[in-house]
Structure formats: C-alpha cells, structure tokens
Protein backbone atom coordinates (compact mmCIF):
# COMPACT_ATOMS: atom_id res chain seq x y z
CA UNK A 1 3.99 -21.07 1.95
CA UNK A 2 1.71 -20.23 4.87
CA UNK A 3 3.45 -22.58 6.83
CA UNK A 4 6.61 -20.83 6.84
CA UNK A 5 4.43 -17.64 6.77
CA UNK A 6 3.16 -18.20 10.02
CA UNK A 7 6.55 -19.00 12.05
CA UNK A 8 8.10 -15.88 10.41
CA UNK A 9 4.92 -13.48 11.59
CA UNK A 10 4.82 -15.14 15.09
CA UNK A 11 8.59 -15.24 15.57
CA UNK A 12 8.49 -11.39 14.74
CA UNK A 13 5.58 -10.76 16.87
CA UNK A 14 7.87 -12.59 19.80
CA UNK A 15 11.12 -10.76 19.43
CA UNK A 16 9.41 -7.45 19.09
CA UNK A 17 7.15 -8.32 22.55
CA UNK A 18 10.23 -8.69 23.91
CA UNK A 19 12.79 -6.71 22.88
CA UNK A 20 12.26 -3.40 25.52
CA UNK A 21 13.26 -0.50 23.03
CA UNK A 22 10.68 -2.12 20.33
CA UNK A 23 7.30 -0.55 21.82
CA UNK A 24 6.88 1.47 18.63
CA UNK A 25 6.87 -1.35 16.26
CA UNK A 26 5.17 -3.96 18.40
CA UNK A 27 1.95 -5.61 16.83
CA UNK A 28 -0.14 -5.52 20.37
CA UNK A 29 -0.93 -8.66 22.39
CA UNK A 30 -4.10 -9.56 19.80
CA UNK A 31 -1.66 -10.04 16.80
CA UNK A 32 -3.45 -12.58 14.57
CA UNK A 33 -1.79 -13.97 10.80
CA UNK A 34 -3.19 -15.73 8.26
CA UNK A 35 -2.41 -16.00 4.99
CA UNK A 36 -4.03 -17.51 1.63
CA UNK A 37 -4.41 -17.23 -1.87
CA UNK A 38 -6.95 -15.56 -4.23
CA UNK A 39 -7.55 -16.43 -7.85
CA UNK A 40 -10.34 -13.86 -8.61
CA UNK A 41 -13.11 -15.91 -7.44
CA UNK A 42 -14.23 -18.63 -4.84
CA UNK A 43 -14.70 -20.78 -8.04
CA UNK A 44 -11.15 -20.01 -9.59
CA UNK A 45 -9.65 -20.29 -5.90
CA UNK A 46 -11.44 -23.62 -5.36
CA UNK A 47 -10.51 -24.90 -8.76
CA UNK A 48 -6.97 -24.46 -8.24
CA UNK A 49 -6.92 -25.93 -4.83
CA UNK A 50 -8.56 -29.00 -6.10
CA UNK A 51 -5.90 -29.22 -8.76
CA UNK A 52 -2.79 -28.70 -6.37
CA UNK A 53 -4.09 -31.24 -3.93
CA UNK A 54 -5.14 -33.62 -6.67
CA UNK A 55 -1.48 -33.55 -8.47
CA UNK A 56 0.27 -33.75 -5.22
CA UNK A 57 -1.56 -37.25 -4.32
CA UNK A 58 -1.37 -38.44 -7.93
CA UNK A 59 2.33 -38.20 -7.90
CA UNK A 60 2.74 -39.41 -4.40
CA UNK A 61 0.47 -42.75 -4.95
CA UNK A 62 0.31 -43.43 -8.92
CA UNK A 63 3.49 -44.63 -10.08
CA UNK A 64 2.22 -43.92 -13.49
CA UNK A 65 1.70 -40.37 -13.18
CA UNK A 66 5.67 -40.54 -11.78
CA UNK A 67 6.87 -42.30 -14.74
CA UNK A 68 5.46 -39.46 -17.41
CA UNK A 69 6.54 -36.97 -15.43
CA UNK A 70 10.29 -38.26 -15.44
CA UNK A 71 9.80 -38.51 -19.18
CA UNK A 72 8.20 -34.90 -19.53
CA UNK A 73 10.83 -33.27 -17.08
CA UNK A 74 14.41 -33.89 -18.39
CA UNK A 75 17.15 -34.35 -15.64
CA UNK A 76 19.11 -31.39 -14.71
CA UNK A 77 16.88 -29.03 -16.97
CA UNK A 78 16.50 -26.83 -13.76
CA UNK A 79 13.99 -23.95 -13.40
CA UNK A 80 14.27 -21.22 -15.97
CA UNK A 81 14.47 -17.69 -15.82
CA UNK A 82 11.38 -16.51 -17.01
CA UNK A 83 8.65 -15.90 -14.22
CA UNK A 84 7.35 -13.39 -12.33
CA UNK A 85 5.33 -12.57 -8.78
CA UNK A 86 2.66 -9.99 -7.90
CA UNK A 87 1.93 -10.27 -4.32
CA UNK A 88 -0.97 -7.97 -2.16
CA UNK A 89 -0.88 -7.84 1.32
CA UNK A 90 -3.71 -6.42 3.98
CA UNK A 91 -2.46 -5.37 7.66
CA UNK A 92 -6.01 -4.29 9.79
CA UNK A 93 -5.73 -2.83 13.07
CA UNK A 94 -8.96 -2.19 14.00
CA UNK A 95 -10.82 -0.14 11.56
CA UNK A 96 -7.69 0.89 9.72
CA UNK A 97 -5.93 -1.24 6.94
CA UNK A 98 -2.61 -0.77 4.96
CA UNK A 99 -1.70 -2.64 1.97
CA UNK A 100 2.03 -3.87 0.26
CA UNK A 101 2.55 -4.30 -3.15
CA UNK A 102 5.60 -6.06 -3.84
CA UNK A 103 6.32 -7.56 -7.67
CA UNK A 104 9.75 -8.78 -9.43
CA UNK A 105 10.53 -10.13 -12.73
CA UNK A 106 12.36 -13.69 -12.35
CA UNK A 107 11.81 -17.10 -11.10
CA UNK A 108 10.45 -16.66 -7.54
CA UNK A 109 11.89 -20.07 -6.39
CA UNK A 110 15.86 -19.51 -7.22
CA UNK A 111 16.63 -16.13 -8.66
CA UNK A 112 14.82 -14.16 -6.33
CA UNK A 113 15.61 -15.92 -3.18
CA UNK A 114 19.18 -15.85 -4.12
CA UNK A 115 18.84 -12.23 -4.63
CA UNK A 116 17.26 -12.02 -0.84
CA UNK A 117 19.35 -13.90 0.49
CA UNK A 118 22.26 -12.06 -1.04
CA UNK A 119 20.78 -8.58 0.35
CA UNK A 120 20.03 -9.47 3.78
CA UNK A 121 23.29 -10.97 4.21
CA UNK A 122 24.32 -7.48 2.55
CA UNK A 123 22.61 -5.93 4.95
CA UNK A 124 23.68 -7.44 8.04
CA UNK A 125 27.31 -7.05 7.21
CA UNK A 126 27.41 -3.60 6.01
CA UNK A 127 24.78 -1.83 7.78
CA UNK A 128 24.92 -3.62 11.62
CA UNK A 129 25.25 -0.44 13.31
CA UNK A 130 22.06 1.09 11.87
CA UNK A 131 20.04 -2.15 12.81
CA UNK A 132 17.73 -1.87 15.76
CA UNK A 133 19.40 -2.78 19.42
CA UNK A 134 17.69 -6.34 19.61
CA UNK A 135 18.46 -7.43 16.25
CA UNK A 136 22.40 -6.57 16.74
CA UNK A 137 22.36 -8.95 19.57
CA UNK A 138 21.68 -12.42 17.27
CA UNK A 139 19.86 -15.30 17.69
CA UNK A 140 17.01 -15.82 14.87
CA UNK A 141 15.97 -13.14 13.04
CA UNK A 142 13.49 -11.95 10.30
CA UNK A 143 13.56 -9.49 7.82
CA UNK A 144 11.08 -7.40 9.68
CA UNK A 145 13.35 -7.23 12.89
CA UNK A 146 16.49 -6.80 11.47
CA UNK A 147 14.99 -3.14 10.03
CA UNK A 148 12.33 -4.05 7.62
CA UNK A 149 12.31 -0.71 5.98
CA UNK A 150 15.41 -0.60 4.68
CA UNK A 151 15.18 -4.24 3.63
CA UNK A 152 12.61 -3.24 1.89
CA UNK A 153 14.93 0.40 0.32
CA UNK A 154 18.13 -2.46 -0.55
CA UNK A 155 15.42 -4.70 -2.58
CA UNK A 156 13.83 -1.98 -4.75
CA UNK A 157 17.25 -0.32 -5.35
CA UNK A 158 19.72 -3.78 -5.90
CA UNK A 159 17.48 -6.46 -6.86
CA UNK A 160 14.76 -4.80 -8.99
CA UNK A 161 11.80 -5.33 -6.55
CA UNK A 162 8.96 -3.02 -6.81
CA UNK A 163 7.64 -2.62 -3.35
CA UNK A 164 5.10 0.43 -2.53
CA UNK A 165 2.76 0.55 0.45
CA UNK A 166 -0.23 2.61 0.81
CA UNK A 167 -3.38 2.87 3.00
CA UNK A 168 -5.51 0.31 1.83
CA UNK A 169 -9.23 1.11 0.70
CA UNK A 170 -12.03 -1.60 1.00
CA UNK A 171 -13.12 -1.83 -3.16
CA UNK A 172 -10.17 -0.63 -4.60
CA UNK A 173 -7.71 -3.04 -6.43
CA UNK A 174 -4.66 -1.32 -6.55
C-alpha cells in the first residue's frame, strides 16, 4: 500500500500548507512519510518479502503456476468474510512520538473499505458544516482534511473500528 500511502500523506501535507486557517494542524515544512511492514523480526520481515516478490513473478512469467492457481481458486468464489487487521502507527516530531492503534474484524479488502467508503460519504453529506473551511470548498480530499477526528469518532461508533491513540513509548508494544 505505501504507494497509495505516500500520495495520501503528501496530498494532506499540501492542502494543509495551504489552506490559511490550517496553521494548527499543519505538519511543518520537514514533513517526511514512510511506511513499511514488520513481521517481528528482520528475518520474518525478509522472509515474507522474498515470498511476495517471488509469487508475484511466478504468476506473472510461469504459465504453470497460472494454470494451478485457476484450478485452486474457483471463479466467482470472491473473498470471504473472515479476516481481520491490526495496524500500529508512529508520528515523531522531534523527540516526541504518538502512536494509533486501529483494528477491525472483517475482510480488509471489501468489507471494510465499503464500510469507509460508506462513512466518509456519510460524513460529507451529513456533517459539511462542521468540516474545516478548506475541506468545504472541494477538490481532492483525504480523510485527514476533511476532519480526521471525527472520521475517526463515525468509524469506532458505525463500523466497529477500534481506534485509540496514545503517546508512544520507545520499548513498549502496546
């Protein structure tokens, strides 16, 4: 996903450098992302890279691997409900750190998207006047500047995420 990731942090970063009324929730002018993923372990983490990458060229370039997977993945079985998604993340400014815990029961691909999808569109609808001044004007917008928080308030309440935030401490896993 860090792709994606990246455009959504730096298109944030933009609108909120911009917008005149945002100077409370701007990142600062050395706003860096990145994004990755952790397996418990630079072996684990490397293990399951190798494996991605090595499955992605196997079905792009042997036509046998192709063929059993058509066989092993029945046509129009679709994704099933069952599935789940704990995700950590660290903001640093400087010495200071916060982290996000956000978590859901379902399949992170359809169900939960749909959900999010379903909220922000809630959201923009229903609650327009409460949005920030820049966000009520259009154009492209993330989650963040359309009011992040309360986002954040509709997920946990409607669509059974569990988000808490909390200063992060270096050691600590949770």
């Amino acid at each position: 996903m860090s792709p994606h990731n990246v455009r959504v942090a730096y298109q944030t970063w933009d609108i909120l450098e911009r917008a005149p009324e945002a100077t409370e929730k701007r990142f600062g002018k050395n706003y860096v992302y990145r994004d990755g993923i952790a397996f418990g372990g630079w072996l684990k983490t490397w293990i399951a890279s190798w494996v991605a990458y090595s499955s992605v060229l196997a079905l792009l370039y042997l036509p046998p691997v192709r063929w059993i997977m058509k066989r092993l993945l029945k046509e129009g079985a679709g994704p099933s409900d069952k599935g789940w998604m704990d995700l950590r993340a660290v903001a640093r400014c400087g010495d200071q750190a916060s982290i996000c815990n956000l978590s859901f029961k379902g399949n992170p691909g359809y169900l939960v998207t749909a959900r999010m999808i379903a909220e922000v569109g809630l959201l923009l609808s229903q609650e327009r006047e409460e949005m920030p001044q820049w966000a009520r004007q259009g154009g492209v917008l993330t989650s963040a500047t359309i009011g992040g928080e309360r986002l954040a308030e509709r997920l946990k309440l409607y669509a059974g995420f569990d988000i808490e935030t909390a200063v992060f401490e270096e050691g600590k896993d949770k």
